[in-house]
Protein backbone atom coordinates (compact mmCIF):
# COMPACT_ATOMS: atom_id res chain seq x y z
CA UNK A 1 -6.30 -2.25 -18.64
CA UNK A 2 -2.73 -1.84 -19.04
CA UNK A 3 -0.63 -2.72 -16.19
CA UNK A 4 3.03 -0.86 -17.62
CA UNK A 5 4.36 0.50 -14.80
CA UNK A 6 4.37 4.05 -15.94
CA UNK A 7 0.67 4.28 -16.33
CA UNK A 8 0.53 2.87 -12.50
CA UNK A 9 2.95 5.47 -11.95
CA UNK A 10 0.60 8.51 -13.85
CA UNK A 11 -2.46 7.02 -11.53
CA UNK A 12 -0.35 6.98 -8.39
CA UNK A 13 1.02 10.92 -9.19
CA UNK A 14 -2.28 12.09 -10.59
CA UNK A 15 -3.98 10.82 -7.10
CA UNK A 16 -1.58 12.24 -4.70
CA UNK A 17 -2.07 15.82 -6.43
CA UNK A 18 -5.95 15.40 -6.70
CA UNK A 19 -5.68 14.42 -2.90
CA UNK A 20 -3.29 17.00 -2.07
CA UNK A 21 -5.03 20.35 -3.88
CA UNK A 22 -8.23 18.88 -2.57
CA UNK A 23 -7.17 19.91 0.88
CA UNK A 24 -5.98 23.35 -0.60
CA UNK A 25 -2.27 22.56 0.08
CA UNK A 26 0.69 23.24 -1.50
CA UNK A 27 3.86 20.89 -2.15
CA UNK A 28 5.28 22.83 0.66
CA UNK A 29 2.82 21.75 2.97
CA UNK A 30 2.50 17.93 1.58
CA UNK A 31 5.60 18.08 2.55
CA UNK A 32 6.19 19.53 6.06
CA UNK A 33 2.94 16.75 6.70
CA UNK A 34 4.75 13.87 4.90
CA UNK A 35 8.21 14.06 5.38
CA UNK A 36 8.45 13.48 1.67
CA UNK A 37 10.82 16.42 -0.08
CA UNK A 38 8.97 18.64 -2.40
CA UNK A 39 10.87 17.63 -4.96
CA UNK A 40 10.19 14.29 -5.08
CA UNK A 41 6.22 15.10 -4.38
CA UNK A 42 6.84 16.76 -7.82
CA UNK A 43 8.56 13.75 -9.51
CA UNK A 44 5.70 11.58 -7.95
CA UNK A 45 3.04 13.97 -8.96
CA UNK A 46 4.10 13.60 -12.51
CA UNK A 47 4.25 10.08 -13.19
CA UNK A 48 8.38 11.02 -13.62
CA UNK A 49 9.23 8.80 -10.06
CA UNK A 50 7.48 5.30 -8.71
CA UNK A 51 6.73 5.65 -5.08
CA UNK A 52 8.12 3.51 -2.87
CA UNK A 53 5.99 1.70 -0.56
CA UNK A 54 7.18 3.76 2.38
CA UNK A 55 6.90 6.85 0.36
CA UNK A 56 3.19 5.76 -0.01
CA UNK A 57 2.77 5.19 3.45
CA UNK A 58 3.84 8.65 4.48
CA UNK A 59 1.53 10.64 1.88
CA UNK A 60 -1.46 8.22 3.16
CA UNK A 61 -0.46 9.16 6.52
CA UNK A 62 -0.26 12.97 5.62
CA UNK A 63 -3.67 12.27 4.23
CA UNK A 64 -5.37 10.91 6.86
CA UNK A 65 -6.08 7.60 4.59
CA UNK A 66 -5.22 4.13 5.18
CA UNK A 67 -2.33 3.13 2.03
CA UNK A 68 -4.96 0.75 0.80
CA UNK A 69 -7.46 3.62 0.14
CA UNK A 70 -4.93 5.82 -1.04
CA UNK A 71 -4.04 3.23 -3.42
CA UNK A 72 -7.15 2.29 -4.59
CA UNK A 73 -9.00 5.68 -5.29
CA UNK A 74 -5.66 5.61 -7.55
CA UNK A 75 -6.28 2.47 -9.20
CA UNK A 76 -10.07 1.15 -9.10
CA UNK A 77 -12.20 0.88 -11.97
CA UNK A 78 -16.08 1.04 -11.14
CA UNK A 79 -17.73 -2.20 -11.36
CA UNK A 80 -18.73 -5.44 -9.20
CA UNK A 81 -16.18 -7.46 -11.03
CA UNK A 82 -12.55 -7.25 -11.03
CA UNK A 83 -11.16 -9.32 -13.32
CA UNK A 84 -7.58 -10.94 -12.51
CA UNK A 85 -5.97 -9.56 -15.71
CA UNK A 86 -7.75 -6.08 -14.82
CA UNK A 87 -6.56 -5.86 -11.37
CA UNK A 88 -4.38 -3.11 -10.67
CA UNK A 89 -0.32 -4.06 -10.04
CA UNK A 90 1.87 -2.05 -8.42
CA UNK A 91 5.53 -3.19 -7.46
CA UNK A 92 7.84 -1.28 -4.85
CA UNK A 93 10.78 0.00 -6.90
CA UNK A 94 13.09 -0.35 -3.69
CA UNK A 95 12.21 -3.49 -2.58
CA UNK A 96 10.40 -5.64 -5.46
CA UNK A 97 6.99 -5.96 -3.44
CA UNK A 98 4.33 -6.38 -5.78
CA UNK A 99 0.83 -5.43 -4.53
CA UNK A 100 -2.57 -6.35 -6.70
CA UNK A 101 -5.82 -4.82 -5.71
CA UNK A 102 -8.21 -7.63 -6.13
CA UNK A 103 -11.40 -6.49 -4.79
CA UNK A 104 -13.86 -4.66 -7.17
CA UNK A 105 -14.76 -0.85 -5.91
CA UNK A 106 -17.97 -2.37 -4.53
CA UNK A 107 -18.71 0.52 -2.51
CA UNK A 108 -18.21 -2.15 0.62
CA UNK A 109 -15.64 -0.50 3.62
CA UNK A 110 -13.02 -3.74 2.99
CA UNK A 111 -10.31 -3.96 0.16
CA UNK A 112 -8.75 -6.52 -0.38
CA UNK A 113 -5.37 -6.98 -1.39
CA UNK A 114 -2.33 -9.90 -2.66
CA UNK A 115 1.04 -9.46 -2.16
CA UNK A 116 4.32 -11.06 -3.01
CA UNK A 117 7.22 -10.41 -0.96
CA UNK A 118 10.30 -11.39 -2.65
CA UNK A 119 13.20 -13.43 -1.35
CA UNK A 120 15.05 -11.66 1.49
CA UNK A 121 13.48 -8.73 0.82
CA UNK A 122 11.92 -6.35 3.55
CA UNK A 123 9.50 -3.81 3.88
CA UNK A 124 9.14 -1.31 6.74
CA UNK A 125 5.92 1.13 7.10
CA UNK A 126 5.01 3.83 9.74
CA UNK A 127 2.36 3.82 11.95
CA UNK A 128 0.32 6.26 10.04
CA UNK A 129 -0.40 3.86 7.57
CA UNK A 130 -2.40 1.82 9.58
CA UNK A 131 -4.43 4.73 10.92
CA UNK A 132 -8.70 4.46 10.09
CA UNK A 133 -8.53 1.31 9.65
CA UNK A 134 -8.40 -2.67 10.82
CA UNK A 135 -6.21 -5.09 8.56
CA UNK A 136 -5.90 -8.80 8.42
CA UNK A 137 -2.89 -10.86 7.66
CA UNK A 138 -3.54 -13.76 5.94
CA UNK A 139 -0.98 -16.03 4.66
CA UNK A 140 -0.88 -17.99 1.73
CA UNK A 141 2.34 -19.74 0.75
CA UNK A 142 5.85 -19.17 2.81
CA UNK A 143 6.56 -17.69 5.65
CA UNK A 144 6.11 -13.96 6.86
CA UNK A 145 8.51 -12.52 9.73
CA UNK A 146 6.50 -9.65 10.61
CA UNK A 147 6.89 -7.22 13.47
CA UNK A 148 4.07 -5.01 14.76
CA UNK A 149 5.65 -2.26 16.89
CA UNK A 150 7.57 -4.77 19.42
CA UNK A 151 5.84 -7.36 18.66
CA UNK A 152 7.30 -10.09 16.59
CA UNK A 153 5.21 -12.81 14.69
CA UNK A 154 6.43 -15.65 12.43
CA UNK A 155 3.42 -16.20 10.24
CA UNK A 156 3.51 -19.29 8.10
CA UNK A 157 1.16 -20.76 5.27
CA UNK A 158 -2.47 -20.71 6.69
CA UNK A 159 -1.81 -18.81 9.58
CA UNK A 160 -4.01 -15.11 10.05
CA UNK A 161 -3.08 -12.03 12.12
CA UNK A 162 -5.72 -9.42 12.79
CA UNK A 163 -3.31 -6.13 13.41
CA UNK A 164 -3.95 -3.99 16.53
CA UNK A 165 -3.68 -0.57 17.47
CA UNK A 166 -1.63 1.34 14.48
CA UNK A 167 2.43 0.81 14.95
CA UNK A 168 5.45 0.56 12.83
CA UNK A 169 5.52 -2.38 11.31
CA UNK A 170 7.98 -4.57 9.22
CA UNK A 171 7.09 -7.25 6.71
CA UNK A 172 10.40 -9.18 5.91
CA UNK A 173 10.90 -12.82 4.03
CA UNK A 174 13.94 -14.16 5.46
CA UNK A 175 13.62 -17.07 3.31
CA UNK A 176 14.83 -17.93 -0.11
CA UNK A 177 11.11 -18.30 -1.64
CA UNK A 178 8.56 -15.50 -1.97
CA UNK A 179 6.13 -15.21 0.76
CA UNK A 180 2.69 -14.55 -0.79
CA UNK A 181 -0.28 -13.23 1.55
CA UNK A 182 -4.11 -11.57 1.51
CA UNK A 183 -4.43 -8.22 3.05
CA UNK A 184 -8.09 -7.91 4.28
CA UNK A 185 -8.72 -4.11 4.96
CA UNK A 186 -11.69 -2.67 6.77
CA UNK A 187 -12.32 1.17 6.57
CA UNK A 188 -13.14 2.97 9.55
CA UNK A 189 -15.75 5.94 8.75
C-alpha cells in the first residue's frame, strides 16, 4: 500500500462523499451540519485539499461517527493482519500530527491508533468527535498537556487517561521533543 499523501487524501475525499450521499445530503447540507464551507467539502471530496484534523472532527461529528471510524472506513484494508508498512498514515497539514491506524479491520468495536505530536505543536478537537464512543490515552514517550473540557492533565511516558463524557479537547506538546501516544477506541453500537 502506498502511503503518498494524495492517495490518503483520494481515500479521505472519496469517504466523506460515500458517507455524505449515503444519508441523501447535499454539500449544502454537509455543510450547514459541519460547519465546513461547501467549498472546501468539494476540495476535500476530491482528493484536491488534505483535511485538517479539526476539519475531520467536524464531518465525523456531522456524521454521527467517532473520527477514528470515520477514518478508518477511509483507510482499512480487510484482513486480521495489519502490517506496519501497510498501516494507513495520515498527517494534519496544519499542525504536522501524524496519525497511523494500527489495528487490522477485525470486525472487533476498538481501533487502535499511534500518534506523533510534533514539537510545540497543538491540536484542538470538538466535542462531537468524541461522541459513540470511549477512548484511552496512553502514553508512550514525552509528555502530553492535554485538556478535556476544563480539565487539564499533564500526561507523561507510561501514564493512561480513559476520557469521559465527550468535550472539547486539546492535545498540545509544549516540549521540544515529539510526544508519541496509543489511542485505544471503543465503539459504542
Amino acid at each position: 500500500m502506498s502511503h503518498k499523501i494524495d492517495d490518503v487524501d483520494a481515500k479521505i475525499g472519496a469517504r466523506i462523499r460515500v458517507e455524505r450521499e449515503a444519508r441523501g445530503w447535499s454539500l449544502t447540507e454537509l455543510a450547514e451540519k459541519s460547519g465546513v464551507s461547501r467549498a472546501m467539502i468539494n476540495r476535500v471530496e476530491r482528493g484536491q485539499s488534505s483535511p485538517t484534523a479539526m476539519l475531520m472532527a467536524r464531518f465525523s461529528g456531522a456524521f454521527g461517527l467517532s473520527m477514528s471510524t470515520l477514518m478508518a472506513r477511509a483507510e482499512m484494508q480487510e484482513g486480521r493482519l495489519l502490517r506496519y508498512q501497510d498501516q494507513p498514515l495520515w498527517t494534519d497539514p496544519e499542525t504536522g500530527y501524524i496519525r497511523r491506524h494500527v489495528s487490522p479491520a477485525s470486525g472487533l468495536p476498538v481501533d487502535v491508533v499511534h500518534v506523533e505530536l510534533p514539537a510545540k505543536a497543538r491540536v484542538a478537537l470538538p466535542a462531537s468527535a468524541y461522541t459513540f464512543q470511549q477512548q484511552l490515552i496512553w502514553i508512550l514517550s514525552g509528555v502530553l498537556s492535554f485538556t478535556e473540557g476544563e480539565t487539564f492533565h499533564r500526561l507523561e511516558a507510561g501514564d493512561c487517561l480513559k476520557l469521559g463524557a465527550p468535550n472539547d479537547c486539546i492535545f498540545a506538546n509544549e516540549s521540544a521533543e515529539p510526544c508519541r501516544y496509543a489511542v485505544i477506541v471503543l465503539r459504542q453500537a
